[in-house]
N, C-alpha and C. Protein backbone atom coordinates (compact mmCIF):
# COMPACT_ATOMS: atom_id res chain seq x y z
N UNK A 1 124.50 199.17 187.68
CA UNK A 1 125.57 198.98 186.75
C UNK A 1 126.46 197.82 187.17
N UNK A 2 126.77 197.76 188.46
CA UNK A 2 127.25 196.62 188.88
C UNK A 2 126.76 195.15 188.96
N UNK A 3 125.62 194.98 188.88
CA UNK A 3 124.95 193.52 188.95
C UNK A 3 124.78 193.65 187.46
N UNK A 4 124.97 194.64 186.38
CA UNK A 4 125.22 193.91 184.54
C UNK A 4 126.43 193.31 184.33
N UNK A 5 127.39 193.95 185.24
CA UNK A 5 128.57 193.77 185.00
C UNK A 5 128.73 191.79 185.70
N UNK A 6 128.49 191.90 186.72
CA UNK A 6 128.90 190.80 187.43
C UNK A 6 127.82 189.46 186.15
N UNK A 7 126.85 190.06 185.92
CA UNK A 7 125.69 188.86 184.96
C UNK A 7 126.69 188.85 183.61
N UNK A 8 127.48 189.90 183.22
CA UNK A 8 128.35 189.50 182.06
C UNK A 8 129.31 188.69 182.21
N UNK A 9 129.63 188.75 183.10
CA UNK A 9 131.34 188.20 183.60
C UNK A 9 131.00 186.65 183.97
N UNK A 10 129.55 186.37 184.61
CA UNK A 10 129.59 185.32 184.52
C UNK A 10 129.04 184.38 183.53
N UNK A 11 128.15 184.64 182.78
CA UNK A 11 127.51 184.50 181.72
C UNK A 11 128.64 184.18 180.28
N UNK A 12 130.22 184.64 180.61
CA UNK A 12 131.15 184.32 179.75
C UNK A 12 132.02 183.23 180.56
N UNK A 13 132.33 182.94 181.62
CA UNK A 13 132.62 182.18 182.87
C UNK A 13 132.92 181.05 181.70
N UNK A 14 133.75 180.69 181.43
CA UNK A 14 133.76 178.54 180.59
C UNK A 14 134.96 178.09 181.44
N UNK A 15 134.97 178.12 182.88
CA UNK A 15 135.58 177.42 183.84
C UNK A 15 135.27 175.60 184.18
N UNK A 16 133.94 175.79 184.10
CA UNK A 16 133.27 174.51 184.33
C UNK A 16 132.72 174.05 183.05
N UNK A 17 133.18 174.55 181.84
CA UNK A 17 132.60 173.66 180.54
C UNK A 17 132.96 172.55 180.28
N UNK A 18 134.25 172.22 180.68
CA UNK A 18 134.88 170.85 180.02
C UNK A 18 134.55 169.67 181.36
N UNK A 19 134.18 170.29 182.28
CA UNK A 19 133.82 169.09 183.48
C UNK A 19 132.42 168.77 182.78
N UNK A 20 131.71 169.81 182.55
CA UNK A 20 129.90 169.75 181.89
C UNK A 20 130.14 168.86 180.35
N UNK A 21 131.16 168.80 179.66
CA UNK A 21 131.11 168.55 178.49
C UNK A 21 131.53 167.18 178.75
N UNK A 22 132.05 166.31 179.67
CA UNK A 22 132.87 165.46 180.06
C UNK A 22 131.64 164.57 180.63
N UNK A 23 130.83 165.40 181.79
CA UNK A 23 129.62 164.39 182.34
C UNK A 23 128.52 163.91 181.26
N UNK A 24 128.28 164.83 180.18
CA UNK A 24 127.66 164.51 179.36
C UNK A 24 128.08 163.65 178.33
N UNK A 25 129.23 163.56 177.64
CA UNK A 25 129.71 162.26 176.47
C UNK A 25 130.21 161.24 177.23
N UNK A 26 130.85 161.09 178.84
CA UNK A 26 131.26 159.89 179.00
C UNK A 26 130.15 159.14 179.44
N UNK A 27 128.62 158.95 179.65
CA UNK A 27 128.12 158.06 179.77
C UNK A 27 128.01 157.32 178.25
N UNK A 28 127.06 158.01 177.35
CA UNK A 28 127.80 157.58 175.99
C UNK A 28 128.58 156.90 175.42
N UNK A 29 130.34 157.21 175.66
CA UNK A 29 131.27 156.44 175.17
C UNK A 29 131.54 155.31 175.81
N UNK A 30 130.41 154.90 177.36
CA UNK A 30 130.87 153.80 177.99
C UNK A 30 129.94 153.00 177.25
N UNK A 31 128.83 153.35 177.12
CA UNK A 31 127.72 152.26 176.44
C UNK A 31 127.99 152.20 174.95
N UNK A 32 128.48 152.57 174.20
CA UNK A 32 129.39 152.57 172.83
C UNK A 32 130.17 151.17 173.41
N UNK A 33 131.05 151.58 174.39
CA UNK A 33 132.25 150.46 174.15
C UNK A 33 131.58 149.22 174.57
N UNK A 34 130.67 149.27 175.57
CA UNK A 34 130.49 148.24 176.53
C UNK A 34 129.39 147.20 175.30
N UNK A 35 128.65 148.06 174.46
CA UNK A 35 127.69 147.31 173.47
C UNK A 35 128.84 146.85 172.07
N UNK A 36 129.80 147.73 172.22
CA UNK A 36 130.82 146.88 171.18
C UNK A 36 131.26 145.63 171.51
N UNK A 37 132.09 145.57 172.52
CA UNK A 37 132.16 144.40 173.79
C UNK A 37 130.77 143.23 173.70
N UNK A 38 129.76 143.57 174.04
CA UNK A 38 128.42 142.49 174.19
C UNK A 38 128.34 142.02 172.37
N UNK A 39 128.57 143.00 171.77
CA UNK A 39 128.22 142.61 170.00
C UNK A 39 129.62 141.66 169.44
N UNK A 40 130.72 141.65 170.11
CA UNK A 40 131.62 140.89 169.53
C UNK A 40 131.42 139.69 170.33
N UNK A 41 130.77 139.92 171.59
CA UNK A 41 130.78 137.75 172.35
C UNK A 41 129.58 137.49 171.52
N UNK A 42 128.53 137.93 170.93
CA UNK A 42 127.45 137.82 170.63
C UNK A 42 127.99 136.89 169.27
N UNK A 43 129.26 137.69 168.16
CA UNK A 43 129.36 136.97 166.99
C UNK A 43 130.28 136.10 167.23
N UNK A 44 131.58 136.16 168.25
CA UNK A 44 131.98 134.90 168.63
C UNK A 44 131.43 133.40 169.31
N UNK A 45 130.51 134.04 170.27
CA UNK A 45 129.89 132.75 170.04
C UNK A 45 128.84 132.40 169.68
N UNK A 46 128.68 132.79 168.22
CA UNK A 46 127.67 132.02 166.25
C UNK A 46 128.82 131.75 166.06
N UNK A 47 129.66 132.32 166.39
CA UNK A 47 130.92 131.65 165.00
C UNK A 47 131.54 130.28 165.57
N UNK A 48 131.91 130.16 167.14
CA UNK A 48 132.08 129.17 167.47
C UNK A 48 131.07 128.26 168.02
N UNK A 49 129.83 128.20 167.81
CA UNK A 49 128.58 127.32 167.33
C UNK A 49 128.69 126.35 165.89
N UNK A 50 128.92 127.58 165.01
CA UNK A 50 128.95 127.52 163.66
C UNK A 50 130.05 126.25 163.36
N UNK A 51 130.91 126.50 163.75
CA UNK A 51 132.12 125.84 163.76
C UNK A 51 132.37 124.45 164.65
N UNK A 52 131.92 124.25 165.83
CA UNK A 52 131.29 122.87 166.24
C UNK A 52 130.48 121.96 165.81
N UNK A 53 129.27 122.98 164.98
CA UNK A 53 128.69 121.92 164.47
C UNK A 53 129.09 121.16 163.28
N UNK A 54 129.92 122.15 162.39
CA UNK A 54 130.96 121.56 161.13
C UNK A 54 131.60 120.49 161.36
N UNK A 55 132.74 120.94 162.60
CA UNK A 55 133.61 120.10 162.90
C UNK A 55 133.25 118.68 163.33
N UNK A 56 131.43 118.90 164.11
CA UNK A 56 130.63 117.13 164.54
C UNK A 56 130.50 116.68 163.24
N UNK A 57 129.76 117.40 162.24
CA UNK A 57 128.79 116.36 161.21
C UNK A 57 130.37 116.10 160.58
N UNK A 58 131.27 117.12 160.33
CA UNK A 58 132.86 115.73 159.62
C UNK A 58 133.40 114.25 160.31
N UNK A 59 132.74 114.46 161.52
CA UNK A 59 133.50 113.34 162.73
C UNK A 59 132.54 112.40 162.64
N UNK A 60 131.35 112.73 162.68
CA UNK A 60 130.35 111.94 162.81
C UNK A 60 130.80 111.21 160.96
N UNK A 61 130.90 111.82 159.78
CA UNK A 61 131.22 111.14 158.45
C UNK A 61 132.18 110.49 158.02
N UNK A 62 133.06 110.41 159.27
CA UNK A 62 134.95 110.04 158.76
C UNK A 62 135.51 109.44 159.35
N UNK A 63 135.08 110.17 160.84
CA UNK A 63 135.92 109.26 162.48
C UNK A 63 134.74 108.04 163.19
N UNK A 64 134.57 106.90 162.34
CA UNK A 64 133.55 105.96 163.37
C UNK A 64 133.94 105.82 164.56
N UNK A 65 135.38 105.26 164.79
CA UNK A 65 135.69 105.76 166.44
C UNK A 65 135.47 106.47 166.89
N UNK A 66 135.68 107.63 166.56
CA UNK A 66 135.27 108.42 168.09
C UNK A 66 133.58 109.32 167.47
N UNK A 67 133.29 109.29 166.73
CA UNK A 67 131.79 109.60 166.75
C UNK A 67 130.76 108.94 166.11
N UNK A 68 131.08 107.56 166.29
CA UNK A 68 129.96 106.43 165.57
C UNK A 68 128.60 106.54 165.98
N UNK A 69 128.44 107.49 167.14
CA UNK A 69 126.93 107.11 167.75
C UNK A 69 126.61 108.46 167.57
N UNK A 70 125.54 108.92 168.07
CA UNK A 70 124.91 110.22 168.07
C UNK A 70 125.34 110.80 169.11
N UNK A 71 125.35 110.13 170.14
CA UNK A 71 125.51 111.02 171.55
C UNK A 71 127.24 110.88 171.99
N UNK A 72 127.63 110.22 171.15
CA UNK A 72 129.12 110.41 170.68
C UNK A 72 129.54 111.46 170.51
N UNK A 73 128.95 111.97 168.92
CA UNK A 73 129.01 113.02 168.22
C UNK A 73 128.56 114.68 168.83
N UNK A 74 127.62 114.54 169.61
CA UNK A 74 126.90 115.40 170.63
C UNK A 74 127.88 115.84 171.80
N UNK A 75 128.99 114.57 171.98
CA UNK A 75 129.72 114.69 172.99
C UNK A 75 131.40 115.91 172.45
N UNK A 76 131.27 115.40 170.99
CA UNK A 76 132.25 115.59 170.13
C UNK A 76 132.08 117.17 169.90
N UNK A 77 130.47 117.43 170.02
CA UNK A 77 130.51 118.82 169.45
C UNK A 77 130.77 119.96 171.00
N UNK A 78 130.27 119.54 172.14
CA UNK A 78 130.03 119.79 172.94
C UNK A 78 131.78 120.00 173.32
N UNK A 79 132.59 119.07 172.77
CA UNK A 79 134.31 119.72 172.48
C UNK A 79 134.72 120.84 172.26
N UNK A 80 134.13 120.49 171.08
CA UNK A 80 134.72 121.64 169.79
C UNK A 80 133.87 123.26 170.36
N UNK A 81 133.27 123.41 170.64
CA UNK A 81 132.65 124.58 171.37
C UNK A 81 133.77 125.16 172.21
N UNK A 82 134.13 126.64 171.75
CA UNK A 82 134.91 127.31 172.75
C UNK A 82 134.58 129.20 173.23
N UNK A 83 133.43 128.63 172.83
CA UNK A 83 132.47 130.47 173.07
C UNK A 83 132.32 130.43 174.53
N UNK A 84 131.79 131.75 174.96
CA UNK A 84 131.13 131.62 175.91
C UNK A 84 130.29 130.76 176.66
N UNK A 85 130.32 131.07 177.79
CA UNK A 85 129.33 129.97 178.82
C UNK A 85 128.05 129.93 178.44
N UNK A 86 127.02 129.31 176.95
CA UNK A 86 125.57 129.65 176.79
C UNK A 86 124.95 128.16 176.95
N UNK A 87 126.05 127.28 177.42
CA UNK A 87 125.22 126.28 177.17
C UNK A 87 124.89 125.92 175.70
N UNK A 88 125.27 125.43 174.83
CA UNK A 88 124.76 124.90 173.88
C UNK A 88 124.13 123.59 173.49
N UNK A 89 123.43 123.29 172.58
CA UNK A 89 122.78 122.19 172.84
C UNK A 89 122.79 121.18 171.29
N UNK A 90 122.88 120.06 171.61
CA UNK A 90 123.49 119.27 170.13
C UNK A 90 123.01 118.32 170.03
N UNK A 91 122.32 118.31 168.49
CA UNK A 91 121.91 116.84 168.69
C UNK A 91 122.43 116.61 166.92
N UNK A 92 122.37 114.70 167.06
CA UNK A 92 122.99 114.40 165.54
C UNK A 92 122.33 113.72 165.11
N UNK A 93 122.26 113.22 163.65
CA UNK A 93 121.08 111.94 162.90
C UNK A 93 121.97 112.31 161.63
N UNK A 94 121.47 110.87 161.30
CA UNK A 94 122.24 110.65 159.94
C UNK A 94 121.02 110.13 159.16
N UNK A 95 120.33 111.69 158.82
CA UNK A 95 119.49 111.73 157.90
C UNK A 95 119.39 112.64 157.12
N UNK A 96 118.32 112.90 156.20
CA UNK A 96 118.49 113.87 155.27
C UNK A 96 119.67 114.07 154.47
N UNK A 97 120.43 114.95 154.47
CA UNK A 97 121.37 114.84 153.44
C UNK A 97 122.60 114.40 153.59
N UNK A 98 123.08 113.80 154.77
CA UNK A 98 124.11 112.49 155.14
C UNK A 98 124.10 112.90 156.72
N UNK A 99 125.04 113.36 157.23
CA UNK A 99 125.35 113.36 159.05
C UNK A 99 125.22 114.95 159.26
N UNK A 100 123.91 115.01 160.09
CA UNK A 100 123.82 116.52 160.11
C UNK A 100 123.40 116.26 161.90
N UNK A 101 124.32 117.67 162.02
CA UNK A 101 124.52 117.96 163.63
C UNK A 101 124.04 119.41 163.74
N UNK A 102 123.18 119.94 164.69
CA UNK A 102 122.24 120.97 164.94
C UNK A 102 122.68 121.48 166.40
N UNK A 103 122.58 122.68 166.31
CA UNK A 103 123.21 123.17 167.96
C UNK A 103 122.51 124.33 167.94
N UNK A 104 121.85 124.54 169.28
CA UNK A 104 121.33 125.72 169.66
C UNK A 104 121.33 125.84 170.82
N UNK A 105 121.57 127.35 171.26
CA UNK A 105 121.93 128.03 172.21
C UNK A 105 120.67 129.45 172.38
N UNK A 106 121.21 129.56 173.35
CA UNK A 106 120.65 131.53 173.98
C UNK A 106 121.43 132.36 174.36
N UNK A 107 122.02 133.38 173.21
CA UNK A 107 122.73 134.00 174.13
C UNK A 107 122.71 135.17 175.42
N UNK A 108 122.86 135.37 176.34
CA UNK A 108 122.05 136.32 177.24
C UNK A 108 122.35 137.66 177.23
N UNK A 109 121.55 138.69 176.86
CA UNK A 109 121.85 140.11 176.84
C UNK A 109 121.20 140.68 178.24
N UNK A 110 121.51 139.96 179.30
CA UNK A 110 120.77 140.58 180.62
C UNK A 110 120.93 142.31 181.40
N UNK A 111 122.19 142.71 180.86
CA UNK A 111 122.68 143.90 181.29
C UNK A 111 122.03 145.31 180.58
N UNK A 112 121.81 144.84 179.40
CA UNK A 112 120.62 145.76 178.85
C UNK A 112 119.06 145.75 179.34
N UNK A 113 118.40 146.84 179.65
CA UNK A 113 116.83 146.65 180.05
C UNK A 113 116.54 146.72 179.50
N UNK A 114 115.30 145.97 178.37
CA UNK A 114 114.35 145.72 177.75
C UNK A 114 114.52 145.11 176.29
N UNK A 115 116.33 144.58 176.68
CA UNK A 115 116.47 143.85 175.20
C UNK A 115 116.35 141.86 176.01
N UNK A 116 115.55 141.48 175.10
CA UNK A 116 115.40 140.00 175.34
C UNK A 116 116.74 138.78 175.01
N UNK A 117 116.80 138.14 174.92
CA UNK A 117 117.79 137.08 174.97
C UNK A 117 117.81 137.13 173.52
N UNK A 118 118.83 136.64 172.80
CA UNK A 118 119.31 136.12 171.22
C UNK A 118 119.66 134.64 171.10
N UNK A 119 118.53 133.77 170.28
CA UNK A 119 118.61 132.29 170.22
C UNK A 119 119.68 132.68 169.01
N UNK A 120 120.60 131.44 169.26
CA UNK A 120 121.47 131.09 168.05
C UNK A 120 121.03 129.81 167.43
N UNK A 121 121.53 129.34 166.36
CA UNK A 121 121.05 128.13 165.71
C UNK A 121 122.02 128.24 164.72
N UNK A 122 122.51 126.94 164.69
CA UNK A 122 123.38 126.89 163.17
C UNK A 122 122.87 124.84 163.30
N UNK A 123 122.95 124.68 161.97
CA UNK A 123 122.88 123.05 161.20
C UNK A 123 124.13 122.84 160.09
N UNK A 124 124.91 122.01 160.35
CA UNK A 124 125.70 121.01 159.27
C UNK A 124 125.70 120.00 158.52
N UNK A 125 126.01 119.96 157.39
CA UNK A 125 125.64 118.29 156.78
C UNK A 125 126.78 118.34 156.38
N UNK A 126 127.16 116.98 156.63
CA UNK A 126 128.43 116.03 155.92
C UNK A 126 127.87 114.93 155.13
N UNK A 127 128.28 114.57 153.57
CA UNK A 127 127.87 113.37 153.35
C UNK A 127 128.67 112.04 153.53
């Protein structure tokens, strides 16, 4: 009668539930935040890609001083870039549909296992 009693008493026991409930959702809510975190540098820097290369192919169409040449303009975009450290890469020609400047990058998702790198790419034309 005594060892039902003691298997009831502990069997209702919720002393240690909220430590058990705690080890289990906070790994969770760290990789929630930490992939929110990696997903916002991810769209900041497309957006400030996006936005360098705009800002070259206008310089390269308006400012002959300071971006008359290609590797001017390359130099110009390589400015205007204020994302993360990915290295971006720029090149300009004033072909096709007037002054178009092209930039591509990689951005690195290394902290995740088994997700690969994310190429960015954005193109501008100015006429």
């Amino acid at each position: 009668m005594k060892k039902t009693f003691r298997l009831r008493r502990f069997l209702r026991d919720e002393s240690g539930a909220t430590a058990m409930e705690y080890g289990l959702v906070m790994p969770l809510l760290i990789m929630g935040i930490l992939g929110a975190m990696w997903a916002g540098m991810l769209m900041f820097s497309a957006s400030s890609l996006d936005l360098a290369v705009q800002a070259a192919a206008r310089c390269m169409a308006v400012d002959a001083n300071q971006c008359g040449s290609a590797s001017a303009t390359e130099t110009y975009a390589q400015s205007q870039y204020s994302g993360p450290a990915i290295s971006p890469a720029f090149t300009a020609s004033a072909s096709g549909c007037g002054h178009t400047v092209t930039g591509q990058a990689t951005f690195d998702l290394g902290i995740l296992p088994g997700v690969a790198n994310v190429p960015l790419s954005s193109s501008a034309c100015y006429p």
